[in-house]
Protein backbone atom coordinates (compact mmCIF):
# COMPACT_ATOMS: atom_id res chain seq x y z
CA UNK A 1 7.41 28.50 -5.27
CA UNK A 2 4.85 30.05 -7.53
CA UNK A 3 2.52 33.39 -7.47
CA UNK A 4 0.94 34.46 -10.76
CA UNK A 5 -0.75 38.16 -9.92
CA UNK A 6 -2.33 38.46 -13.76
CA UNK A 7 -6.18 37.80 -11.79
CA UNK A 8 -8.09 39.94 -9.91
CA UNK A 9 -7.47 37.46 -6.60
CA UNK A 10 -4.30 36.03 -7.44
CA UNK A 11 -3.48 32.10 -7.61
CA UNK A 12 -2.10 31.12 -4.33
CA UNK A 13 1.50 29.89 -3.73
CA UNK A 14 1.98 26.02 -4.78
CA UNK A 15 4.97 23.51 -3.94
CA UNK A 16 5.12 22.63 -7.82
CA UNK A 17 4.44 24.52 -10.70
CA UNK A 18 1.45 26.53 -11.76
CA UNK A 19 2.73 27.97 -15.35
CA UNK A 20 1.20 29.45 -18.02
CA UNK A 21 4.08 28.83 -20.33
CA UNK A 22 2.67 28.92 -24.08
CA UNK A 23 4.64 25.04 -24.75
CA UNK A 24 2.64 23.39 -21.31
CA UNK A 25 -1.06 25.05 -22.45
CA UNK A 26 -0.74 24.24 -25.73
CA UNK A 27 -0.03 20.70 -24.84
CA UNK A 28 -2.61 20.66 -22.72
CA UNK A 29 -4.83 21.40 -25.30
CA UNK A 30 -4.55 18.34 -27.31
CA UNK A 31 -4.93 14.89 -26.56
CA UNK A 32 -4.90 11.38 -27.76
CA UNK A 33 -7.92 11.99 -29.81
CA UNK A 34 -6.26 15.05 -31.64
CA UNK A 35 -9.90 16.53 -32.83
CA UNK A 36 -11.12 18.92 -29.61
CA UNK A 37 -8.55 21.58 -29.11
CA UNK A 38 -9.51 24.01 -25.88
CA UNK A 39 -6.47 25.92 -24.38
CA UNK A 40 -6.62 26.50 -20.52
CA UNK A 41 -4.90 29.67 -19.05
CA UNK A 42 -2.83 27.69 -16.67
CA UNK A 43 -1.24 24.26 -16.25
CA UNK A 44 -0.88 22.80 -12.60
CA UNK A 45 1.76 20.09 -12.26
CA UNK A 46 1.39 19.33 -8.77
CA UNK A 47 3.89 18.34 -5.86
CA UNK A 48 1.52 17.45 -3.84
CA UNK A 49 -2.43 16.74 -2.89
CA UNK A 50 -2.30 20.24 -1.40
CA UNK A 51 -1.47 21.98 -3.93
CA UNK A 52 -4.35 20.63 -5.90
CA UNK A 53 -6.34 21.23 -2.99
CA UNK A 54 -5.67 24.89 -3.16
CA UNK A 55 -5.39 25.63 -6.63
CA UNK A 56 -9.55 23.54 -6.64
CA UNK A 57 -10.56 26.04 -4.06
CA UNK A 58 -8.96 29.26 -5.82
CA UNK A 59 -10.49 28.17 -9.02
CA UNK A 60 -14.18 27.64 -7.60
CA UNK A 61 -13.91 31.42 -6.01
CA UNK A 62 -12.67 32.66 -9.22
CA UNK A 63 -15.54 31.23 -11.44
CA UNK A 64 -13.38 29.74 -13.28
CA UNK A 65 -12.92 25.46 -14.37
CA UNK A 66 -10.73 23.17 -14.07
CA UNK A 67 -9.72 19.27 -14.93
CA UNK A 68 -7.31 16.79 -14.18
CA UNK A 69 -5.35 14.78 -17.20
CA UNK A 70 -3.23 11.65 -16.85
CA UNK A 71 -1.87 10.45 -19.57
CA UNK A 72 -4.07 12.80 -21.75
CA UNK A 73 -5.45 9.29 -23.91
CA UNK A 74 -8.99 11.04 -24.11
CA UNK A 75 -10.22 10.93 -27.54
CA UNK A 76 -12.80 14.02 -28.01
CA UNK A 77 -10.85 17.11 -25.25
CA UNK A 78 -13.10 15.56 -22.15
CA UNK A 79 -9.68 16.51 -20.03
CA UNK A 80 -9.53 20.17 -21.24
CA UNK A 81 -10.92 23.31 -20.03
CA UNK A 82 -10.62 26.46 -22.02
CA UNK A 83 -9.35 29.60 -20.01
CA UNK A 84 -9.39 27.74 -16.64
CA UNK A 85 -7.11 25.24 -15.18
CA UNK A 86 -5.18 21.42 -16.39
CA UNK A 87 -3.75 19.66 -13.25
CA UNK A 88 -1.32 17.41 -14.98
CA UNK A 89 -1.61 14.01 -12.58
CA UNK A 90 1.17 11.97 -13.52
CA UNK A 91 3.17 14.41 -11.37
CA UNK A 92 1.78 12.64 -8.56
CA UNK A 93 2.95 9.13 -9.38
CA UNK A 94 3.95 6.93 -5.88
CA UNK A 95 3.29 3.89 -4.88
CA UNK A 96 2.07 4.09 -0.98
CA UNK A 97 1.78 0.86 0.10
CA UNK A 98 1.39 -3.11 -1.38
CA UNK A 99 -0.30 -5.98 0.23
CA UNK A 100 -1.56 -9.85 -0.30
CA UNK A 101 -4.77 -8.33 -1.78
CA UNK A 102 -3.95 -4.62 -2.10
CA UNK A 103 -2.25 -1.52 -3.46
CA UNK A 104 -2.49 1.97 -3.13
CA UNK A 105 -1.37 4.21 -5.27
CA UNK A 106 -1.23 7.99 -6.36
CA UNK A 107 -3.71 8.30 -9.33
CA UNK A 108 -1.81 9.77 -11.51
CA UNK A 109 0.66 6.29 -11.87
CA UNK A 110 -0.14 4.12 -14.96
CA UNK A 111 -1.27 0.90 -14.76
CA UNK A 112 2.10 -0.70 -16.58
CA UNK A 113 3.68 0.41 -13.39
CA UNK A 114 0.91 -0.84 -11.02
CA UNK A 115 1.49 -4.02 -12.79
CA UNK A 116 5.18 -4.14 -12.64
CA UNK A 117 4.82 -3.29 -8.86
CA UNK A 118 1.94 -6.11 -8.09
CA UNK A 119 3.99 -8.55 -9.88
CA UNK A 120 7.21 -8.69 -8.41
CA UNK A 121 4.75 -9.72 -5.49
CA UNK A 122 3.13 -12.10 -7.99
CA UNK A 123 0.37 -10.39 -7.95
CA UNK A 124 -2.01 -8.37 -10.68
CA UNK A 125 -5.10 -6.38 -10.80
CA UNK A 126 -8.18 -8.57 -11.88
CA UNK A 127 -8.70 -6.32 -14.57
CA UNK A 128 -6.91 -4.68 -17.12
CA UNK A 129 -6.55 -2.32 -20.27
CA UNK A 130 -5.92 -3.56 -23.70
CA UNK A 131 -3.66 -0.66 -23.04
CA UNK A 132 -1.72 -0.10 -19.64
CA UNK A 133 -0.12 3.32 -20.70
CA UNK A 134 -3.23 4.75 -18.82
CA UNK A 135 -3.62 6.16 -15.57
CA UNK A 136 -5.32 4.93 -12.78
CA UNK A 137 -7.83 7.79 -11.91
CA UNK A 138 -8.45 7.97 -16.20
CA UNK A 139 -9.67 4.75 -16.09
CA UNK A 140 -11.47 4.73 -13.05
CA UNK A 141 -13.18 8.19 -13.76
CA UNK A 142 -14.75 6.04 -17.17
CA UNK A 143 -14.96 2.40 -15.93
CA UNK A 144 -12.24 0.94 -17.15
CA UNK A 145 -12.76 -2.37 -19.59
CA UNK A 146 -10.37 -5.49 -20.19
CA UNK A 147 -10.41 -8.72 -21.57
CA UNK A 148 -11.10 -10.70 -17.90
CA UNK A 149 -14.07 -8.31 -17.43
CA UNK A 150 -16.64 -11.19 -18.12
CA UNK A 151 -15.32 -12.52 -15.13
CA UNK A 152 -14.11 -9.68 -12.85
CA UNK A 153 -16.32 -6.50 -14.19
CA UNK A 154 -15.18 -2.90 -14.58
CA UNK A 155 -11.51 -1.82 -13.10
CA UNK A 156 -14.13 0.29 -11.09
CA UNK A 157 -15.45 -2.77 -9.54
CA UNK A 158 -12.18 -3.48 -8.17
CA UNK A 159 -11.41 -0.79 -6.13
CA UNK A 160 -11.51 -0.56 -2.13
CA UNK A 161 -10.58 2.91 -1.55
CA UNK A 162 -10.15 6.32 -3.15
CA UNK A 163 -9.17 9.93 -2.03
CA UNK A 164 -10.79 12.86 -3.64
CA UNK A 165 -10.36 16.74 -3.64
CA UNK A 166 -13.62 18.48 -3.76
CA UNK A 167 -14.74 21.76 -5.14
CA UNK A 168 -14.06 23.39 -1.59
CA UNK A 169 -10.81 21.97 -1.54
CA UNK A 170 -10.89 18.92 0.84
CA UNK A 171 -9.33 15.72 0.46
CA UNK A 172 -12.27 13.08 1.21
CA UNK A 173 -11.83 9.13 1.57
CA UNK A 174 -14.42 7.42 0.11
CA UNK A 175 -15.33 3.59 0.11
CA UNK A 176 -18.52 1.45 -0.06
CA UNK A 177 -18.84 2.09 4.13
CA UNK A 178 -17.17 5.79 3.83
CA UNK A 179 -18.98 8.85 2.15
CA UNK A 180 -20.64 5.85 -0.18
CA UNK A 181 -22.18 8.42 -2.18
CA UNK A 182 -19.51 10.35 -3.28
CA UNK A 183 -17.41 6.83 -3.95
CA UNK A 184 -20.50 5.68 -6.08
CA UNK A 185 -20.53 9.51 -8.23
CA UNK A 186 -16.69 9.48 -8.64
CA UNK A 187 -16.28 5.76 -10.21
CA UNK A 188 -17.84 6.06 -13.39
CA UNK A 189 -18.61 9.43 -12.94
CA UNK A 190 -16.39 11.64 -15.78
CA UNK A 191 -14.46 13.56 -13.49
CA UNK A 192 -17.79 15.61 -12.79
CA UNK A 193 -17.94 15.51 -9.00
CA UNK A 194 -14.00 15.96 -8.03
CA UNK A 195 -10.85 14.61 -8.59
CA UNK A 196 -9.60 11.08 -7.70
CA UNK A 197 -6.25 11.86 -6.16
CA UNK A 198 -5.27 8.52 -4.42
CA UNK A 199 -7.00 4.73 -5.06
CA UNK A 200 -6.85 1.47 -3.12
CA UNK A 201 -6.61 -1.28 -5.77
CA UNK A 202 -7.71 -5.07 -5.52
CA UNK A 203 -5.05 -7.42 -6.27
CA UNK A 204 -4.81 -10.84 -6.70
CA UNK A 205 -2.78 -13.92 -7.50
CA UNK A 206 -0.75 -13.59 -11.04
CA UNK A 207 -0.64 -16.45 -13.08
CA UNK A 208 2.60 -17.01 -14.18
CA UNK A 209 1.83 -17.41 -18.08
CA UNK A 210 -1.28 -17.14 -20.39
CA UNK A 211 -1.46 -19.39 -24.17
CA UNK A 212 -3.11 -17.42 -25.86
CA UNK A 213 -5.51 -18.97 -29.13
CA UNK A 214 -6.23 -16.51 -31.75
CA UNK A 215 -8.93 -18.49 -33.82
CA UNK A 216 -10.27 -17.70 -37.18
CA UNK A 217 -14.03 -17.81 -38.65
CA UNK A 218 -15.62 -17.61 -41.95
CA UNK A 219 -18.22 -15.17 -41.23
CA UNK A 220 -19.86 -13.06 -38.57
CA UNK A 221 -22.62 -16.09 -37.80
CA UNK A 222 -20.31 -18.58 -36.84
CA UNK A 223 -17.78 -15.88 -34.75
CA UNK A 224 -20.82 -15.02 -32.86
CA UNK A 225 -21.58 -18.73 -32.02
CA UNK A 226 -18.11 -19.88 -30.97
CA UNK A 227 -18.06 -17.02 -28.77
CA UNK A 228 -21.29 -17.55 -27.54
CA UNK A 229 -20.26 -21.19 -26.45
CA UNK A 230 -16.71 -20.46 -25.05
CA UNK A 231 -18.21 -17.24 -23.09
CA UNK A 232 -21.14 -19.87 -21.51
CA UNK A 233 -18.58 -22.97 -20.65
CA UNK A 234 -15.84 -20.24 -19.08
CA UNK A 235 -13.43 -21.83 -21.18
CA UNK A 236 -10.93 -18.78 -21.14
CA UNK A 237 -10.12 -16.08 -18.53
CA UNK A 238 -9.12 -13.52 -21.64
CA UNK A 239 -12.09 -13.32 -24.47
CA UNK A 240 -12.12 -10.75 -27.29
CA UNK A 241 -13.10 -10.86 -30.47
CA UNK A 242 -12.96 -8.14 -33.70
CA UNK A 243 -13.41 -8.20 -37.55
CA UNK A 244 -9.81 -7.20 -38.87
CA UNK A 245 -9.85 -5.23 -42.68
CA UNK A 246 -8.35 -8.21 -44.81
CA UNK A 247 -6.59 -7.53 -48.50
CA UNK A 248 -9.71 -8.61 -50.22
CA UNK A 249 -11.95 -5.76 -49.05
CA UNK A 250 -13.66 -7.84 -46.72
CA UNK A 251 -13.19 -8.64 -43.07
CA UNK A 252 -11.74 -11.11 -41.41
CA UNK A 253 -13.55 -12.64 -38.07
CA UNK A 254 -11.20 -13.18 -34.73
CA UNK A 255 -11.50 -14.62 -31.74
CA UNK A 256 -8.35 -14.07 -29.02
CA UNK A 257 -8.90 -16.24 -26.17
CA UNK A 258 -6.78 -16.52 -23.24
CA UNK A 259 -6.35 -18.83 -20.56
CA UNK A 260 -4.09 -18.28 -17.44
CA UNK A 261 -1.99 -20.96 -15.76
CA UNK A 262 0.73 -21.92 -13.74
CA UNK A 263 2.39 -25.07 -13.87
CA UNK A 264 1.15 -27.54 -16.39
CA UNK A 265 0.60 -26.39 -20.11
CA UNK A 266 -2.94 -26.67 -20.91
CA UNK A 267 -3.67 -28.80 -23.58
CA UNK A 268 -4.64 -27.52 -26.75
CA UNK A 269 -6.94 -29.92 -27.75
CA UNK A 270 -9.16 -29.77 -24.83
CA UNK A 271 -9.14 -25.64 -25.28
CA UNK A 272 -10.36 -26.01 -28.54
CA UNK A 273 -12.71 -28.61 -28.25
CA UNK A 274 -15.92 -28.06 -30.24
CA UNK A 275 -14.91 -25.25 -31.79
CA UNK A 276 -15.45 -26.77 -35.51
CA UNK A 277 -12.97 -25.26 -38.20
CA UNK A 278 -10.68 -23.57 -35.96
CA UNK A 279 -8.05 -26.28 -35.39
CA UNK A 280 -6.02 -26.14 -38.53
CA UNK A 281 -6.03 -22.10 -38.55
CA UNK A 282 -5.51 -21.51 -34.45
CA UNK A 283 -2.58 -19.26 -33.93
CA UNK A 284 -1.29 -20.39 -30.63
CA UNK A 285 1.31 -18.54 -28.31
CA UNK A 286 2.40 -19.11 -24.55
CA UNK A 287 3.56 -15.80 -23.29
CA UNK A 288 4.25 -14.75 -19.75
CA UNK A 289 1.56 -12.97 -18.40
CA UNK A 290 3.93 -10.05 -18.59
CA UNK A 291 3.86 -10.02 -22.08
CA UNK A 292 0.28 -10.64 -22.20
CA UNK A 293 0.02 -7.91 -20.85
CA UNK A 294 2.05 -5.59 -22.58
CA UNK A 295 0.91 -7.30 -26.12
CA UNK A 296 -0.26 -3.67 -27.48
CA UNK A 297 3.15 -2.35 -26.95
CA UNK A 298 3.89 -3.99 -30.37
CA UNK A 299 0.97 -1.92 -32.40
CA UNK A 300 1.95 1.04 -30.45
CA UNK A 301 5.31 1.12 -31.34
CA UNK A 302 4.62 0.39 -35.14
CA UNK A 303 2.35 3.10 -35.08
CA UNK A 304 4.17 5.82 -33.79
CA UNK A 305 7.36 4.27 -36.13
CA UNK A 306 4.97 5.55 -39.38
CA UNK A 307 3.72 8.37 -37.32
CA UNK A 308 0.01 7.01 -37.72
CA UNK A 309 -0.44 7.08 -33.68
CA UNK A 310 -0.24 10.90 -33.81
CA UNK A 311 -3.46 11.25 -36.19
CA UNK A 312 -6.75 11.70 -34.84
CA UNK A 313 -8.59 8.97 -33.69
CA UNK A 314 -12.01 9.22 -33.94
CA UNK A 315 -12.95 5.73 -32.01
CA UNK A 316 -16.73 5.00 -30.82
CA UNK A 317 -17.20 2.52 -28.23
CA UNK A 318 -20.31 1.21 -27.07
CA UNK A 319 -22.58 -1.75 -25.17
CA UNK A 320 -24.96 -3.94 -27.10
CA UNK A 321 -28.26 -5.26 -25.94
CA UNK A 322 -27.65 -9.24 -26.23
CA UNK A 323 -30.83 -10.09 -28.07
CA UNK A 324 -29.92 -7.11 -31.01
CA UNK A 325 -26.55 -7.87 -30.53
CA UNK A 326 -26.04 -9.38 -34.13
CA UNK A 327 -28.31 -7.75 -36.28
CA UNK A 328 -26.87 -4.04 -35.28
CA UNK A 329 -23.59 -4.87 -35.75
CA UNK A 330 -24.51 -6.42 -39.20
CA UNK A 331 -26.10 -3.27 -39.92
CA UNK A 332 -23.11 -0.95 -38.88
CA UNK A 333 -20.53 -3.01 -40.21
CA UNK A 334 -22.32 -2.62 -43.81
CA UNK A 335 -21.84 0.67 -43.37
CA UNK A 336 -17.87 0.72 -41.89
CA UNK A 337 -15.72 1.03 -44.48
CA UNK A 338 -11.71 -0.09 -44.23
CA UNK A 339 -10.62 3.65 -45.15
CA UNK A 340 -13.05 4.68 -41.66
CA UNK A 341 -11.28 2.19 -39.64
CA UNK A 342 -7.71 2.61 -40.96
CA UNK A 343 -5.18 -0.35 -41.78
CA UNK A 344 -3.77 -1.09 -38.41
CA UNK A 345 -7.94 -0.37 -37.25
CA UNK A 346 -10.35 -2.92 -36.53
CA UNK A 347 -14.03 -3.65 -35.09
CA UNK A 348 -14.30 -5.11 -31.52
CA UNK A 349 -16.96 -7.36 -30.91
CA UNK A 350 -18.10 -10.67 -28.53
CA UNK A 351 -20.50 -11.40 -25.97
CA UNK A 352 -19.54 -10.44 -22.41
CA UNK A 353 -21.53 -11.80 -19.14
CA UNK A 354 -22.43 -9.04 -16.45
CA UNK A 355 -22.89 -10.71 -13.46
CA UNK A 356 -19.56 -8.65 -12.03
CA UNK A 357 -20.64 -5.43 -13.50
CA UNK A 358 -21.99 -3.46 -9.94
CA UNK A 359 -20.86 0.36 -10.60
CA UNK A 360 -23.89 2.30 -10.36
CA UNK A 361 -22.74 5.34 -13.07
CA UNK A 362 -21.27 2.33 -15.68
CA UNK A 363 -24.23 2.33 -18.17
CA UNK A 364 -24.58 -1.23 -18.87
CA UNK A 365 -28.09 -3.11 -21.54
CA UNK A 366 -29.64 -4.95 -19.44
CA UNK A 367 -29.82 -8.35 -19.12
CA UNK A 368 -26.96 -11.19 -18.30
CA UNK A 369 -25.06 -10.38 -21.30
CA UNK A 370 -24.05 -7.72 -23.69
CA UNK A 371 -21.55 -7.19 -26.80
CA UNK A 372 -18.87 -4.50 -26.65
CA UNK A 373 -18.90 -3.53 -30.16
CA UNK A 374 -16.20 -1.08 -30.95
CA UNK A 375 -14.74 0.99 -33.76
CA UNK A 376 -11.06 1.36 -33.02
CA UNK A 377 -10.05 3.89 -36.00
CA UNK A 378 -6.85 4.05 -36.55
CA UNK A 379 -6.89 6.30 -39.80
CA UNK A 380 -3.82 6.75 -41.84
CA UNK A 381 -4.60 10.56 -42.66
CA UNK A 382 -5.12 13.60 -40.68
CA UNK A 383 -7.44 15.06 -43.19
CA UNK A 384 -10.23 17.19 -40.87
CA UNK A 385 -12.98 16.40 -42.78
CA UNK A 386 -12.13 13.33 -43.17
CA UNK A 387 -12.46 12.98 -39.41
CA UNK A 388 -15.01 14.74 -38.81
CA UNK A 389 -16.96 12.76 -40.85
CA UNK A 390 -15.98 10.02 -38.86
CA UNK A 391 -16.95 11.79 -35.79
CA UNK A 392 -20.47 12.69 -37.72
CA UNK A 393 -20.69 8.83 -38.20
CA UNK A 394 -20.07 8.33 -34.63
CA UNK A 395 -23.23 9.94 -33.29
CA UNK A 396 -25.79 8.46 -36.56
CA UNK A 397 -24.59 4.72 -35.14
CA UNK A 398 -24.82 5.82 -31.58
CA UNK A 399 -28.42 7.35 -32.23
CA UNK A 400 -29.26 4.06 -34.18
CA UNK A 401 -27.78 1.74 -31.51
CA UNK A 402 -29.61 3.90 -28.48
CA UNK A 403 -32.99 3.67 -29.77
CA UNK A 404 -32.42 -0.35 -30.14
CA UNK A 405 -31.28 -0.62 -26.20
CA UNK A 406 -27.23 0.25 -26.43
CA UNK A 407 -25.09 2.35 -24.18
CA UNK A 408 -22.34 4.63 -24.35
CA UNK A 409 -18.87 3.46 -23.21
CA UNK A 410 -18.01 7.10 -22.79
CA UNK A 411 -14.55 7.70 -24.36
CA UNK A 412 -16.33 7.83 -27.64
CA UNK A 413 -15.33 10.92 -29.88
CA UNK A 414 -18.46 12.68 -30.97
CA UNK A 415 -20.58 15.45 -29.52
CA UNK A 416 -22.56 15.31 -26.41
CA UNK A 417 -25.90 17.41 -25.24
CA UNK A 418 -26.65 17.92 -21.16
CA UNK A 419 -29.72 15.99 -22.59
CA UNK A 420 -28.37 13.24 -24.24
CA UNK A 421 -26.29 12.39 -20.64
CA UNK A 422 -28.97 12.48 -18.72
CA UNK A 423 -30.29 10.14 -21.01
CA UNK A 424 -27.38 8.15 -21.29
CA UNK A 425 -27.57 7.80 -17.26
CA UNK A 426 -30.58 7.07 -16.74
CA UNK A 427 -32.06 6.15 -13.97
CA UNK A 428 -28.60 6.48 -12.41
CA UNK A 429 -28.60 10.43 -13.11
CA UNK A 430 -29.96 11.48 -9.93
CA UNK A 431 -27.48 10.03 -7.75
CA UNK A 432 -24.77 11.67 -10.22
CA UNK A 433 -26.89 14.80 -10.35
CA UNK A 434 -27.36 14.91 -6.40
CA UNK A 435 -23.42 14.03 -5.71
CA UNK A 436 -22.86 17.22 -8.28
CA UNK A 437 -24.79 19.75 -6.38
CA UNK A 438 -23.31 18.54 -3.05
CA UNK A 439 -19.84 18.56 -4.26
CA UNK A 440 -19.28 20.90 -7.45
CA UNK A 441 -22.33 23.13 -6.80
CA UNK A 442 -20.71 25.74 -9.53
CA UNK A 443 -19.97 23.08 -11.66
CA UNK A 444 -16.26 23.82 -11.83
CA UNK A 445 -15.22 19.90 -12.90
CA UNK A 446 -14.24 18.44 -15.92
CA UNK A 447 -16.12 20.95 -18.57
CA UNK A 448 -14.85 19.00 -21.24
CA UNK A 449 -18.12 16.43 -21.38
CA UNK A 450 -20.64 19.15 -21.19
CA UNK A 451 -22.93 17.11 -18.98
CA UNK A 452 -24.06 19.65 -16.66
C-alpha cells in the first residue's frame, strides 16, 4: 500500500504502486520515438481498474494530467504528461475470457499474446500489426492498421466491447448499443476522452499457413499497376507494398502479398497470373501463420543487435487520396533521401479498398480506395538535428499531402496545433469535441497530442 503526502490533497492509497522513483519517471519520459522527452511527477503501475479509477479522480481534483502507456511504441511523447501522472498498462495484462468469435482482454496485454491465446483455439484477430509487441488499448486508441485491412478495416473495426475509466473515475462499458457515443470518441480517439481499460475482441478462424510472394518491379508505374490489379481481383488476404533503399542509390519497388490457407498449397502459378515480369524474381515462402505473424521479430532483433532500434525514429504515416495517389508520392519520394530513411528503413506504399473502414474518429480520403504511404525511418544516427530535421520534413510533406486531400495516420512524429486537429478531424470533431466536454471537461487526458 501506497500514500505519497508531498501535495496539498494527498494521492489516495492504491493496491499497486504509485512511485515517484527518479529510474520509473525518467522512463516514462521516453518512448519508442526517443525525440519528445516530458517527465511526469508520478508513475502508476496499477493492480487493478480501481486503482486507476482513483488515482483519474484524484488527478482531475488536483488540476493536474494524466495518460496511460502500453508498451510506450509512441513515436513523438503522445503517452507523456509532464508533472502529472503515467499509468503504466501492461500491469494489467489478463486474459478474461475466450470464445468461437471472441476475447476479452485487459488492455494493457499485447497483441503477440492475444494471438498466442486465440490460436491455440485456432483462432486470430482479423486484423493485425506489422508489429504485435503493441498493446491492445495503443492500438485501438489510434486505429490500428495491418496488412488484411483491405479486407477487414481498422483493429478498431473489430471490436465488440470496451471498458473505460472516465475523468470522474467510473468504469463505463461501451459498445455500438451501450453509451455509443463514448465507444465511437474512445476508438480512434488519442486517449483524449478516457482510458480503455478492458476490450472485447473479434476473432475468427486461423488459417493454418500463409505463402507468402514477395514480387519485384522495375519502377514505381508498374508497382502501382500490379497492385492496383491484385487489390481489385482479391487475389491475396495480406497486400503491402514499399520502395526498399537498394546499393545503387536508387530504390527498389516491392510487393508482399499473402494468401491464407489450409489444406491444399495454392498454386503458384495461378497466384501470379498476369503479373508480367514477376515470375522469375518472386521470392516465395510458406510459413505458418504463426510466423507470419511474427515476421518483424527478425528486423527487430537485428536492430536492437546493432543498437539502431534505440535511435529516434522520426516515422510519418499518412492516407492518400486514390486519384493523387501516384503523383504525391513521386513528388515526396524525390525528395526522401536513403540517409532520411536509414538502411534497415523503407517507404510503404499500395492501394487499399475502404469498404471495411466504419470508425467515425479514423480520418480516412474519401472515396473506395486510398494509399498508405509511409516513411518508416529507421536512421542509423542519433544526431538531434539530424532528426529534427526529419521531424521538420515530416510536417512540409504532411502540409503538401493535406492540401492535395491526405490524412494523418496519427502516430506520425512532428508537431501538432489544436487547429491543425480539428482540421485533421473534420467533420468528425464535434462528436470528439462533444464526448470531451462530457467526459474530460478539464481536459485532464492524454496532454501529449495537444488537441484540446
Amino acid at each position: 500500500m501506497v500514500s505519497l503526502a508531498s501535495e496539498k490533497d494527498p494521492p489516495p492509497a492504491v493496491s499497486g504502486e504509485l512511485t515517484a522513483d527518479p529510474a520509473e519517471l525518467t522512463a516514462a519520459a521516453d518512448d519508442f520515438g526517443h525525440i519528445i522527452h516530458r517527465a511526469p511527477q508520478y508513475v502508476l503501475k496499477p493492480a487493478s481498474v480501481a486503482d486507476i479509477s482513483a488515482i483519474v479522480a484524484w488527478v482531475a481534483s488536483q488540476g493536474l494530467k494524466v495518460a496511460a502507456r502500453g508498451q510506450g511504441h509512441s513515436n513523438y511523447g503522445r503517452p507523456m504528461v509532464q508533472g502529472g501522472v503515467v499509468i503504466d498498462m501492461s500491469m494489467l495484462n489478463t486474459i478474461h475470457g475466450i470464445a468461437p468469435d471472441r476475447i476479452v482482454v485487459d488492455a494493457g496485454i499485447t497483441w503477440s499474446a492475444v494471438i498466442d491465446a486465440a490460436l491455440a483455439r485456432g483462432l486470430t484477430p482479423p486484423v493485425l500489426t506489422g508489429f504485435t509487441g503493441l498493446s491492445v488499448g495503443g492500438t485501438l486508441s489510434v486505429g490500428g492498421i495491418g496488412g488484411t485491412s483491405h479486407l477487414c478495416g481498422m483493429q478498431t473495426d473489430n471490436v465488440l466491447e470496451l471498458n473505460v475509466v472516465v475523468a470522474d473515475g467510473r468504469e463505463l462499458t461501451c459498445s455500438a448499443a451501450q453509451n455509443a457515443d463514448l465507444f465511437n470518441a474512445v476508438r480512434a480517439g488519442l486517449g483524449q476522452v478516457g482510458i480503455i481499460t478492458r476490450a472485447t475482441l473479434k476473432l475468427v478462424p486461423a488459417p493454418a499457413r500463409v505463402r507468402r510472394y514477395q514480387l519485384f518491379y522495375p519502377d514505381r508505374a508498374t508497382l502501382t499497376a500490379g497492385q492496383r490489379k491484385v487489390l481489385n481481383e482479391r487475389r491475396f488476404q495480406h497486400i503491402q507494398g514499399k520502395f526498399i533503399p537498394n546499393e545503387s542509390g536508387g530504390w527498389k519497388f516491392q510487393f508482399e502479398g499473402g494468401v491464407f490457407y489450409t489444406g491444399s498449397t495454392p498454386d503458384d502459378n495461378t497466384v501470379l497470373d498476369d503479373l508480367s515480369g514477376t515470375h522469375a524474381s518472386a521470392v516465395i515462402a510458406d510459413l505458418s501463420y504463426s510466423e507470419y505473424l511474427n515476421a518483424f521479430d527478425v528486423l527487430e532483433n537485428l536492430l536492437r543487435g546493432n543498437g539502431q532500434w534505440f535511435n529516434p525514429h522520426p516515422w510519418w504515416l499518412t492516407f492518400l487520396p486514390d486519384s493523387a495517389a501516384e503523383s504525391l508520392a513521386a513528388e515526396i519520394l524525390d525528395q526522401v533521401t536513403h540517409e532520411g530513411v536509414g538502411p534497415f528503413g523503407q517507404v510503404t506504399y499500395y492501394p487499399m479498398t475502404t469498404g471495411a473502414f466504419r470508425t467515425p474518429l479514423l480520418r480516412i480520403p474519401g472515396g473506395s480506395v486510398m494509399f498508405p504511404f509511409n516513411i518508416v525511418r529507421l536512421p542509423a544516427t542519433n544526431d538531434r538535428v539530424a532528426i529534427d530535421r526529419m521531424a521538420a520534413q515530416n510536417r512540409t510533406f504532411y502540409d503538401r499531402i493535406r492540401s492535395a486531400g491526405g490524412l494523418l495516420y496519427p502516430v506520425t512524429a512532428m508537431a501538432m496545433s489544436k487547429d491543425d486537429w480539428k482540421t485533421h478531424f473534420g467533420s468528425s470533431y464535434a462528436l470528439l469535441s462533444s464526448a470531451k466536454t462530457k467526459y474530460d471537461p478539464q481536459h485532464i487526458f492524454t496532454p501529449g497530442y495537444e488537441a484540446f
